[in-house]
C-alpha atoms as a PDB file:
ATOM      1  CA  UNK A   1      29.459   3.091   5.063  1.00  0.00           C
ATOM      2  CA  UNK A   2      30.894  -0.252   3.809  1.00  0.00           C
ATOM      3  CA  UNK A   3      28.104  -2.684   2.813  1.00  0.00           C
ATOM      4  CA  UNK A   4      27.364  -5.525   5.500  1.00  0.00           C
ATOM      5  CA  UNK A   5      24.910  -8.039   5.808  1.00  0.00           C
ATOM      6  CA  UNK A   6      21.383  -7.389   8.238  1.00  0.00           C
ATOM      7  CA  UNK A   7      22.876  -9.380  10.580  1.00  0.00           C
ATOM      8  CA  UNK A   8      25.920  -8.189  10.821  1.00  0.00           C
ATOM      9  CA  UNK A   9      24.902  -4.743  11.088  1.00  0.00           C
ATOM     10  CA  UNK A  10      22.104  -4.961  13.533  1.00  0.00           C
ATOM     11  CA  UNK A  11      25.375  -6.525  16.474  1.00  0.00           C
ATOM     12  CA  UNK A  12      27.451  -4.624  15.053  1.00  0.00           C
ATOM     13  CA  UNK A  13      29.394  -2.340  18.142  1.00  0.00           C
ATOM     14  CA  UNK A  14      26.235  -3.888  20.753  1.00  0.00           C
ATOM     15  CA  UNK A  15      27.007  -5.786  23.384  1.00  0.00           C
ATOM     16  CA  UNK A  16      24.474  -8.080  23.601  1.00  0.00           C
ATOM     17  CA  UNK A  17      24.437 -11.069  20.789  1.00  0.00           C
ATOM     18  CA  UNK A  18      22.299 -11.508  18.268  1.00  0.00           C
ATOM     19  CA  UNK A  19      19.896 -14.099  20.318  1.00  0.00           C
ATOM     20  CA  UNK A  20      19.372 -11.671  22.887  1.00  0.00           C
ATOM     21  CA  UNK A  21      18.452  -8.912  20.656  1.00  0.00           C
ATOM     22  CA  UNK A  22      16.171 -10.980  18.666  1.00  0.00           C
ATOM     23  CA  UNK A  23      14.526 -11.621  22.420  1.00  0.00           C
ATOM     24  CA  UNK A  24      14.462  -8.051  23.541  1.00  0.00           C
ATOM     25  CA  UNK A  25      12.607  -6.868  19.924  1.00  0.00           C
ATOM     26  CA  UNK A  26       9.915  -9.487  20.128  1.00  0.00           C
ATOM     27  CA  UNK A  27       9.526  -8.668  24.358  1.00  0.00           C
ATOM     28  CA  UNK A  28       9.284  -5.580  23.470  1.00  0.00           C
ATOM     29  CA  UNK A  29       6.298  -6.014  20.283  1.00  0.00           C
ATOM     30  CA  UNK A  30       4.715  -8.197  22.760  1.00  0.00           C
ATOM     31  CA  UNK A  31       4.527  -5.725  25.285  1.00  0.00           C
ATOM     32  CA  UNK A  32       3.685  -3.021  23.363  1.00  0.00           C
ATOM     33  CA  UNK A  33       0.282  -5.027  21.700  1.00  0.00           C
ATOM     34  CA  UNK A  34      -0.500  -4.949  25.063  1.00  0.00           C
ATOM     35  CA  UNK A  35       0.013  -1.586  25.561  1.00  0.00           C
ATOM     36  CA  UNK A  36      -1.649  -0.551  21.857  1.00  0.00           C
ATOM     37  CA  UNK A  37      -4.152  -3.107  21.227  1.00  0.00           C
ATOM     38  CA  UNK A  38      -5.542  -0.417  18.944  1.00  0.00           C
ATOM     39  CA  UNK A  39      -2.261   0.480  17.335  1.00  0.00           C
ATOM     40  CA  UNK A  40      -2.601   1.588  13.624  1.00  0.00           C
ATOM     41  CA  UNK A  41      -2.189   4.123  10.859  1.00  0.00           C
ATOM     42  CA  UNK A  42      -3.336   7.378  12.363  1.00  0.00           C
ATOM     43  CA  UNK A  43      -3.513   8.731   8.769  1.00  0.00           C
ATOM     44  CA  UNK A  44      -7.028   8.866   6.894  1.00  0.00           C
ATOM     45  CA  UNK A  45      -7.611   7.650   3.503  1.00  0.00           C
ATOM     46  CA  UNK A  46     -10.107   5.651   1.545  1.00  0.00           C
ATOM     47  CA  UNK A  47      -7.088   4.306  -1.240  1.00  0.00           C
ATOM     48  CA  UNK A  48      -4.215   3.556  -1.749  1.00  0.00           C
ATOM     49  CA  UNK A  49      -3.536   6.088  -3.701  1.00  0.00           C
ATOM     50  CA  UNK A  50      -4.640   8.437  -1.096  1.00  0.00           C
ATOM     51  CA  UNK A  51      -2.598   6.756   1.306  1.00  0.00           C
ATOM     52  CA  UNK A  52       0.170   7.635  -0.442  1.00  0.00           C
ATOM     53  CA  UNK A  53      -0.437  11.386  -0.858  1.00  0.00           C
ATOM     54  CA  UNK A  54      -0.981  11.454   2.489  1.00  0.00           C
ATOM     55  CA  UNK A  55       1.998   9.760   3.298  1.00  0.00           C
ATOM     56  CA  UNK A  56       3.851  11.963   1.388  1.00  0.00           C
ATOM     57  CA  UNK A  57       2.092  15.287   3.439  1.00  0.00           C
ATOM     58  CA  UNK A  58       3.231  13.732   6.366  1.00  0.00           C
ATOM     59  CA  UNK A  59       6.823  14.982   6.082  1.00  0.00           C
ATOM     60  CA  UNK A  60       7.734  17.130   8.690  1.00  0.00           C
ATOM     61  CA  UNK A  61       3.870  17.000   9.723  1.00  0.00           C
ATOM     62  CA  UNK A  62       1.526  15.569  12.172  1.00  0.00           C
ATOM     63  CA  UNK A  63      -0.734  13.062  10.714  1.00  0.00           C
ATOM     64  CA  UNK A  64      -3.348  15.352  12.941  1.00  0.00           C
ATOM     65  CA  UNK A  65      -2.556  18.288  10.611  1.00  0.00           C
ATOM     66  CA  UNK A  66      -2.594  16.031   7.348  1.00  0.00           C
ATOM     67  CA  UNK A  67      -6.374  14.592   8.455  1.00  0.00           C
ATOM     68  CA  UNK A  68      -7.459  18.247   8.462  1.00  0.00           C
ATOM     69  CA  UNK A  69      -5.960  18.851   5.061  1.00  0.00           C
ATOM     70  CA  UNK A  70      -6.746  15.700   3.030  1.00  0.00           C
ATOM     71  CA  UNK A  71     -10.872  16.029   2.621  1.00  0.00           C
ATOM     72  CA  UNK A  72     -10.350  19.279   0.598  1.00  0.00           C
ATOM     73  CA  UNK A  73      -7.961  18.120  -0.775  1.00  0.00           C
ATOM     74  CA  UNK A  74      -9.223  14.786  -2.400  1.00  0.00           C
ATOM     75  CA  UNK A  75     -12.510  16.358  -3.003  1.00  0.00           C
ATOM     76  CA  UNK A  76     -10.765  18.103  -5.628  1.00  0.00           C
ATOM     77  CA  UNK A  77      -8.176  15.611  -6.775  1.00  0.00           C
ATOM     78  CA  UNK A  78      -9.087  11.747  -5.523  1.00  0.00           C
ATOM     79  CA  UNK A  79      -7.597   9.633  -7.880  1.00  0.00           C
ATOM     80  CA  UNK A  80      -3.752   9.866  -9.461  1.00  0.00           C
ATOM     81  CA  UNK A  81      -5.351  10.813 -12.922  1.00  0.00           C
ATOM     82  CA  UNK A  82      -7.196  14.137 -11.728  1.00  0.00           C
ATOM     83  CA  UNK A  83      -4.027  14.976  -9.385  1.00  0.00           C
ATOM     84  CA  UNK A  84      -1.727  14.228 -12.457  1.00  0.00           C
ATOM     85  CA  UNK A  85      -3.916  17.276 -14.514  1.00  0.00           C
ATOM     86  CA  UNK A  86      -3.722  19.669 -11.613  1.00  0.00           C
ATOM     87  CA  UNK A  87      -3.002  23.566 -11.635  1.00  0.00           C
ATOM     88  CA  UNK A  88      -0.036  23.816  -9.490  1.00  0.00           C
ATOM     89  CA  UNK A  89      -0.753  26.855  -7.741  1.00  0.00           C
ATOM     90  CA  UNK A  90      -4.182  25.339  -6.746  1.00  0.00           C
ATOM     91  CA  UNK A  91      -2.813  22.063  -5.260  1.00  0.00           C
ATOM     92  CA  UNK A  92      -0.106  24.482  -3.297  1.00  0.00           C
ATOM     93  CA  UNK A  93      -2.731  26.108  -1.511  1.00  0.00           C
ATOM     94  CA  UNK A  94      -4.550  23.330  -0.648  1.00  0.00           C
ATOM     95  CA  UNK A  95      -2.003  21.269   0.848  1.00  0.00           C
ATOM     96  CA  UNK A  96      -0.157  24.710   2.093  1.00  0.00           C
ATOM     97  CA  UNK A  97      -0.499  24.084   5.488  1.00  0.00           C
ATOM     98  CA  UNK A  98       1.426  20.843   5.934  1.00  0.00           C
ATOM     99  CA  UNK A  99       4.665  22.686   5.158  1.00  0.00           C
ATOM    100  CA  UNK A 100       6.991  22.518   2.702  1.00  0.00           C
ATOM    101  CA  UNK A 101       4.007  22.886  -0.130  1.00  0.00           C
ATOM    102  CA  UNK A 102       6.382  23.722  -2.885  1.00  0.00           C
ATOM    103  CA  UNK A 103       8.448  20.851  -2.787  1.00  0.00           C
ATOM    104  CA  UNK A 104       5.404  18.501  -1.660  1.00  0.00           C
ATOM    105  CA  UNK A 105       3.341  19.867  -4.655  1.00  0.00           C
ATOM    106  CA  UNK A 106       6.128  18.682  -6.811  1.00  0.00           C
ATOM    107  CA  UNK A 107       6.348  15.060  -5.322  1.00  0.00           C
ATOM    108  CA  UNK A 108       2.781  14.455  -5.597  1.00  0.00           C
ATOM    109  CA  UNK A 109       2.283  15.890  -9.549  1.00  0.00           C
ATOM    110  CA  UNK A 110       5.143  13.682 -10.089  1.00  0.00           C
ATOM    111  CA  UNK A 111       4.065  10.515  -8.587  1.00  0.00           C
ATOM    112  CA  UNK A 112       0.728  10.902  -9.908  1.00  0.00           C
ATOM    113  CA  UNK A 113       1.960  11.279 -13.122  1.00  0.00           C
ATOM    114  CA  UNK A 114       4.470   8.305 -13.187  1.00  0.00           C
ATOM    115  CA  UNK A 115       1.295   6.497 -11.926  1.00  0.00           C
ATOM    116  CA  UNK A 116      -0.835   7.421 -14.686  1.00  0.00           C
ATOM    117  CA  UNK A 117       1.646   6.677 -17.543  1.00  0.00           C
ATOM    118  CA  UNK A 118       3.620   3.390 -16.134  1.00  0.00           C
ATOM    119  CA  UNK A 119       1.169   1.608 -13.887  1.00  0.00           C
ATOM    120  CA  UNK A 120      -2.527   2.408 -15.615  1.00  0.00           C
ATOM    121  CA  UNK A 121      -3.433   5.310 -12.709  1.00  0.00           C
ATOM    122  CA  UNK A 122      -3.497   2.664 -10.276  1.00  0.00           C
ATOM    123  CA  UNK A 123      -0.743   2.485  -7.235  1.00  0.00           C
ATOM    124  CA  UNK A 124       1.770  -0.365  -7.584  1.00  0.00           C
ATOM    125  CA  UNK A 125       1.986  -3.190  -5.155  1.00  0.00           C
ATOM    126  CA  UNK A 126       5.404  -3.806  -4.886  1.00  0.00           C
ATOM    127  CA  UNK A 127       8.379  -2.112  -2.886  1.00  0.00           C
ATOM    128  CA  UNK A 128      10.572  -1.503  -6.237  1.00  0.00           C
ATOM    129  CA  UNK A 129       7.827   0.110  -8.089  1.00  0.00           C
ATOM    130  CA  UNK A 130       6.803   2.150  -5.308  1.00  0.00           C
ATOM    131  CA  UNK A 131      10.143   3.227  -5.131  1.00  0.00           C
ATOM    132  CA  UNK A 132      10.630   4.737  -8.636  1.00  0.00           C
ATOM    133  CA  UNK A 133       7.880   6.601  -8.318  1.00  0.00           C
ATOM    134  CA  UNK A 134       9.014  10.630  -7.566  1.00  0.00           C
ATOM    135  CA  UNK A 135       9.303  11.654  -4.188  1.00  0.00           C
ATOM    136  CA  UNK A 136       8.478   8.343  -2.943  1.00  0.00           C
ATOM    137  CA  UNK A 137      11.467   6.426  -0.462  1.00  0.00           C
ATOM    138  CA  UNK A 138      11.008   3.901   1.748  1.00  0.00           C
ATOM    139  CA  UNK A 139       9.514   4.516   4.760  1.00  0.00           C
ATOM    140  CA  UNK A 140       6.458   6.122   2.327  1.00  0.00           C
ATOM    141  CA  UNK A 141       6.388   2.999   0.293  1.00  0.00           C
ATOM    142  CA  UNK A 142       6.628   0.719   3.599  1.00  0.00           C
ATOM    143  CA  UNK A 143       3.544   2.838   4.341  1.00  0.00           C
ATOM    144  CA  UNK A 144       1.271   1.895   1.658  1.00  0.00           C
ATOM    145  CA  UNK A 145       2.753  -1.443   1.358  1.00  0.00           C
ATOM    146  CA  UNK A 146       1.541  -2.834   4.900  1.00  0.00           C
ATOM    147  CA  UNK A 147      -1.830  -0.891   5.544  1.00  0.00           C
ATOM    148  CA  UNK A 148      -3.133  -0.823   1.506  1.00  0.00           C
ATOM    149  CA  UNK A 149      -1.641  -3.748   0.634  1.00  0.00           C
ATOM    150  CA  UNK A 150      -1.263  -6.016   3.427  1.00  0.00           C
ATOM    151  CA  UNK A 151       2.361  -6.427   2.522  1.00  0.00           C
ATOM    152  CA  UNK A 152       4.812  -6.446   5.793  1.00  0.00           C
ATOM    153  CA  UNK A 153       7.030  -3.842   6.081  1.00  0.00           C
ATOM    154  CA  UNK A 154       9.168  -1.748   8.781  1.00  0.00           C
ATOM    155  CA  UNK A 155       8.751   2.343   8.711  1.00  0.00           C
ATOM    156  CA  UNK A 156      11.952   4.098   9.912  1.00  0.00           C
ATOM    157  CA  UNK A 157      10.911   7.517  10.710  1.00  0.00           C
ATOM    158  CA  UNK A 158      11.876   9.992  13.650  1.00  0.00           C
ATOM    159  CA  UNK A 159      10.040   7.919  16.120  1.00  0.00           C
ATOM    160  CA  UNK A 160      10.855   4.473  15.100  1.00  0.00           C
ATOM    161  CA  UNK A 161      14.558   5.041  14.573  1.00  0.00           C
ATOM    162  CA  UNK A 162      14.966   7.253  18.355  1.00  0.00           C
ATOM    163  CA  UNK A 163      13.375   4.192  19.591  1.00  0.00           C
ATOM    164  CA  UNK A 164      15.089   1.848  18.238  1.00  0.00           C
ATOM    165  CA  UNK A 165      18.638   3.289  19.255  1.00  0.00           C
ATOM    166  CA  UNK A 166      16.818   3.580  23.156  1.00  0.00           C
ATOM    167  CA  UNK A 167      15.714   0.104  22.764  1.00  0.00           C
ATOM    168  CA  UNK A 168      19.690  -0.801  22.003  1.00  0.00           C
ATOM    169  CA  UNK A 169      18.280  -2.468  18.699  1.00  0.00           C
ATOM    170  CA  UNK A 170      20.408  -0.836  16.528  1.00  0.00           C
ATOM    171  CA  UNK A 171      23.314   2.157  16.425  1.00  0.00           C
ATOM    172  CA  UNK A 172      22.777   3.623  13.011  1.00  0.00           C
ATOM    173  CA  UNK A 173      21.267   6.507  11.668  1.00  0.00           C
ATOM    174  CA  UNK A 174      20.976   5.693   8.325  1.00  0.00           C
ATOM    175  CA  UNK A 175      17.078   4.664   8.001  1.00  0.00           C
ATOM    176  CA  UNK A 176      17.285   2.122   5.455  1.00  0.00           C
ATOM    177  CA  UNK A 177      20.158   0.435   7.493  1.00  0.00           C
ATOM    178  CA  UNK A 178      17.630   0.654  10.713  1.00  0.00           C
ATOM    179  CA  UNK A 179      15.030  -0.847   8.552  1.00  0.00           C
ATOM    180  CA  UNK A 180      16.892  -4.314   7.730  1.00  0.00           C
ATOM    181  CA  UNK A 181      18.527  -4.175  11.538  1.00  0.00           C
ATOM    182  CA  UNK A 182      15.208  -4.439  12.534  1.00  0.00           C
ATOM    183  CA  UNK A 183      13.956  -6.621   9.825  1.00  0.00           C
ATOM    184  CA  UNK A 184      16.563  -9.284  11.708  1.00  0.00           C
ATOM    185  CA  UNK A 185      15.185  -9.118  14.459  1.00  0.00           C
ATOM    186  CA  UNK A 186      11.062  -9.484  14.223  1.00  0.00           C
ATOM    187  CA  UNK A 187       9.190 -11.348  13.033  1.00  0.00           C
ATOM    188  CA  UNK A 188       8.023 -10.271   9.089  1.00  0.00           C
ATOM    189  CA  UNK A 189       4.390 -11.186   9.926  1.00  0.00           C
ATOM    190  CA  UNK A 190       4.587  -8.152  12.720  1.00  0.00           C
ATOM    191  CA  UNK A 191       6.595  -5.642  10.655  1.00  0.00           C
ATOM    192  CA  UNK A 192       3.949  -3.140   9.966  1.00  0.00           C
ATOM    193  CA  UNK A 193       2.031  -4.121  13.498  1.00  0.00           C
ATOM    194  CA  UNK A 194       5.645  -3.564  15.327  1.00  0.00           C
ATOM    195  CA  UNK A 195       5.796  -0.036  12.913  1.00  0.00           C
ATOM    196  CA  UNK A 196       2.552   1.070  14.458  1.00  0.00           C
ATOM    197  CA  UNK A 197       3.310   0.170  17.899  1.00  0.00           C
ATOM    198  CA  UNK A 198       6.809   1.541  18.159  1.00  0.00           C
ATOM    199  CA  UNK A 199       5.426   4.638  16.554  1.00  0.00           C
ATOM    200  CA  UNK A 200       2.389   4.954  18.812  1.00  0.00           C
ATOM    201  CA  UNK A 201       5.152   4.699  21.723  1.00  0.00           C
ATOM    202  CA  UNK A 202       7.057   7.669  20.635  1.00  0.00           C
ATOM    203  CA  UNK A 203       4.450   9.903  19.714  1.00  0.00           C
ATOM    204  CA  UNK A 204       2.571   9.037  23.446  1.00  0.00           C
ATOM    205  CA  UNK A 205       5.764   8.248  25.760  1.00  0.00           C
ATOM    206  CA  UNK A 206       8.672   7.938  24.561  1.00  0.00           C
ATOM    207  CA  UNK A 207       9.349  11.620  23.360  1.00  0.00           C
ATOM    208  CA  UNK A 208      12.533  12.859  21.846  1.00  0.00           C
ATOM    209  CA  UNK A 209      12.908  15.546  24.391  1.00  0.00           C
ATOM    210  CA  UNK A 210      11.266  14.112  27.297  1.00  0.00           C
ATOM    211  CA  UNK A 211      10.708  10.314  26.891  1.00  0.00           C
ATOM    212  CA  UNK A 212       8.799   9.660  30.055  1.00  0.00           C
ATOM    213  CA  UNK A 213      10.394   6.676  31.230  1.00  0.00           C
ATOM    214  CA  UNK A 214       9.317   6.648  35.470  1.00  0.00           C
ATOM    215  CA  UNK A 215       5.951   6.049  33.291  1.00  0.00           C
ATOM    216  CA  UNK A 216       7.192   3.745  30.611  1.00  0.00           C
ATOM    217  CA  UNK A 217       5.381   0.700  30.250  1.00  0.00           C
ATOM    218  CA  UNK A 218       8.586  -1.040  28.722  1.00  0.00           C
ATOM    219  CA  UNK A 219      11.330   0.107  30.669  1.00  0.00           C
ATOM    220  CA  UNK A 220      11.950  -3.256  31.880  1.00  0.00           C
ATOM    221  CA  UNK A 221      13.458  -3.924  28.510  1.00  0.00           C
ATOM    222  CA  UNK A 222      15.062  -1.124  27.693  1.00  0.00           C
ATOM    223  CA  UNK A 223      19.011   0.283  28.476  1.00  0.00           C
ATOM    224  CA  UNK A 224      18.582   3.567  28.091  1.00  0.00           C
ATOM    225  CA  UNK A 225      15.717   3.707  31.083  1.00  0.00           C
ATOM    226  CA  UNK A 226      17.053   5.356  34.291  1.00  0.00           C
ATOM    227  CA  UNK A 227      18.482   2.190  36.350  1.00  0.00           C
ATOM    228  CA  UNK A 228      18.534  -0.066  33.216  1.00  0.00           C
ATOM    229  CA  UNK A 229      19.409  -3.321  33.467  1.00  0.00           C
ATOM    230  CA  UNK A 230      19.537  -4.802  29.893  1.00  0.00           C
ATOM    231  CA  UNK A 231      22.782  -3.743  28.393  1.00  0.00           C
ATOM    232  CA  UNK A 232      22.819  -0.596  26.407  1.00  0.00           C
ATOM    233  CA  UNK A 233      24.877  -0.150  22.660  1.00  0.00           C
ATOM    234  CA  UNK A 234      28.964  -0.097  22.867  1.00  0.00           C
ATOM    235  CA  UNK A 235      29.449   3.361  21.970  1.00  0.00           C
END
């Protein structure tokens, strides 16, 4: 995909101009604080750094099934300094029933190594450095960024980008591309609050098999809804 500016990309084969997508994404984050007054991370931690392990769990995972894993598991290892030290097979069965153990065992002794030996054993505050850490993209570091750090940030995963296509916000698939469509179009104060809300949404009503939209508390603003009236993406 050629290279193209946020703007650009978020109009990009829509039908609707840039003004009036910046006014559906903010109707649509105002009705959905409405909607999720309590809207937040759903995962559990104490730190950042176990924000980020969790994160990382979360992979093809519910954050339900993560919560039930994490207390074992940072009784055992709760900081990046006794995770970097850990027996391998150990930390597989622990985290074992999250799926994909192997390859999630390998993420988090890497990242809590780099931690250890770059950044002191203490998670780094910035998007870059969160980013060279192993196993860690994006949408994890986006993660930690706005709920440890307070930093505003937008979290493309399966929810947020299905939602975002519905919504007519976007027509890509790439995530990171999603991320600075949106990032056009709300405000940066409400990235991580929009991240939570959008996600809440998906997870409670607007589901990728069977988005319940005669219930849908937005459908009003949305072109994909049965009867839509707001213009849906060019195809």
């Amino acid at each position: 995909m050629a290279s193209r500016t946020p703007l650009t990309v978020a109009v990009e084969g829509m039908d609707a101009p840039p003004v009036a997508l910046t006014r559906r994404a903010r109707a649509v984050n105002r009705a959905l604080a409405e909607v999720y007054p309590d809207a937040h991370c759903e995962l559990d931690y104490q730190t950042p750094f176990q924000l980020l392990v969790a994160t990382v769990l979360s992979a093809q995972c519910t954050d339900v099934r993560v919560n039930q894993v994490t207390p074992g598991l940072f009784a055992v290892y709760p900081d990046a300094q006794e995770m970097a030290g850990a027996d391998r097979d150990r930390l597989e069965a622990l985290i074992k029933p999250t799926g994909f153990y192997r390859a999630k065992a390998e993420s988090l002794l890497g990242l809590s190594r780099d931690i250890v030996e770059r950044y002191d054993g203490q998670v780094p505050g910035r998007l870059h450095d969160l980013t060279t850490l192993r196993g860690v993209g994006r949408k994890t570091a986006n993660v930690v960024l706005g709920n440890a750090f307070g930093v505003p940030g937008i979290t493309v995963d399966t929810h947020m980008g299905r939602l975002a296509r519905r919504l007519g916000l976007t027509v890509n698939e790439d995530p990171v591309v999603v991320e600075r469509d949106l990032m056009a179009l709300v405000e940066r104060s409400e990235w991580t609050l929009w991240s939570h809300r959008v996600i809440f949404h998906g997870r409670r009503r607007c589901k990728a098999r069977k988005p319940e939209c005669g219930a849908c508390e937005i459908a009003a603003l949305c072109p994909s809804a049965p009867g839509a009236k707001v213009r849906a993406p060019a195809s």
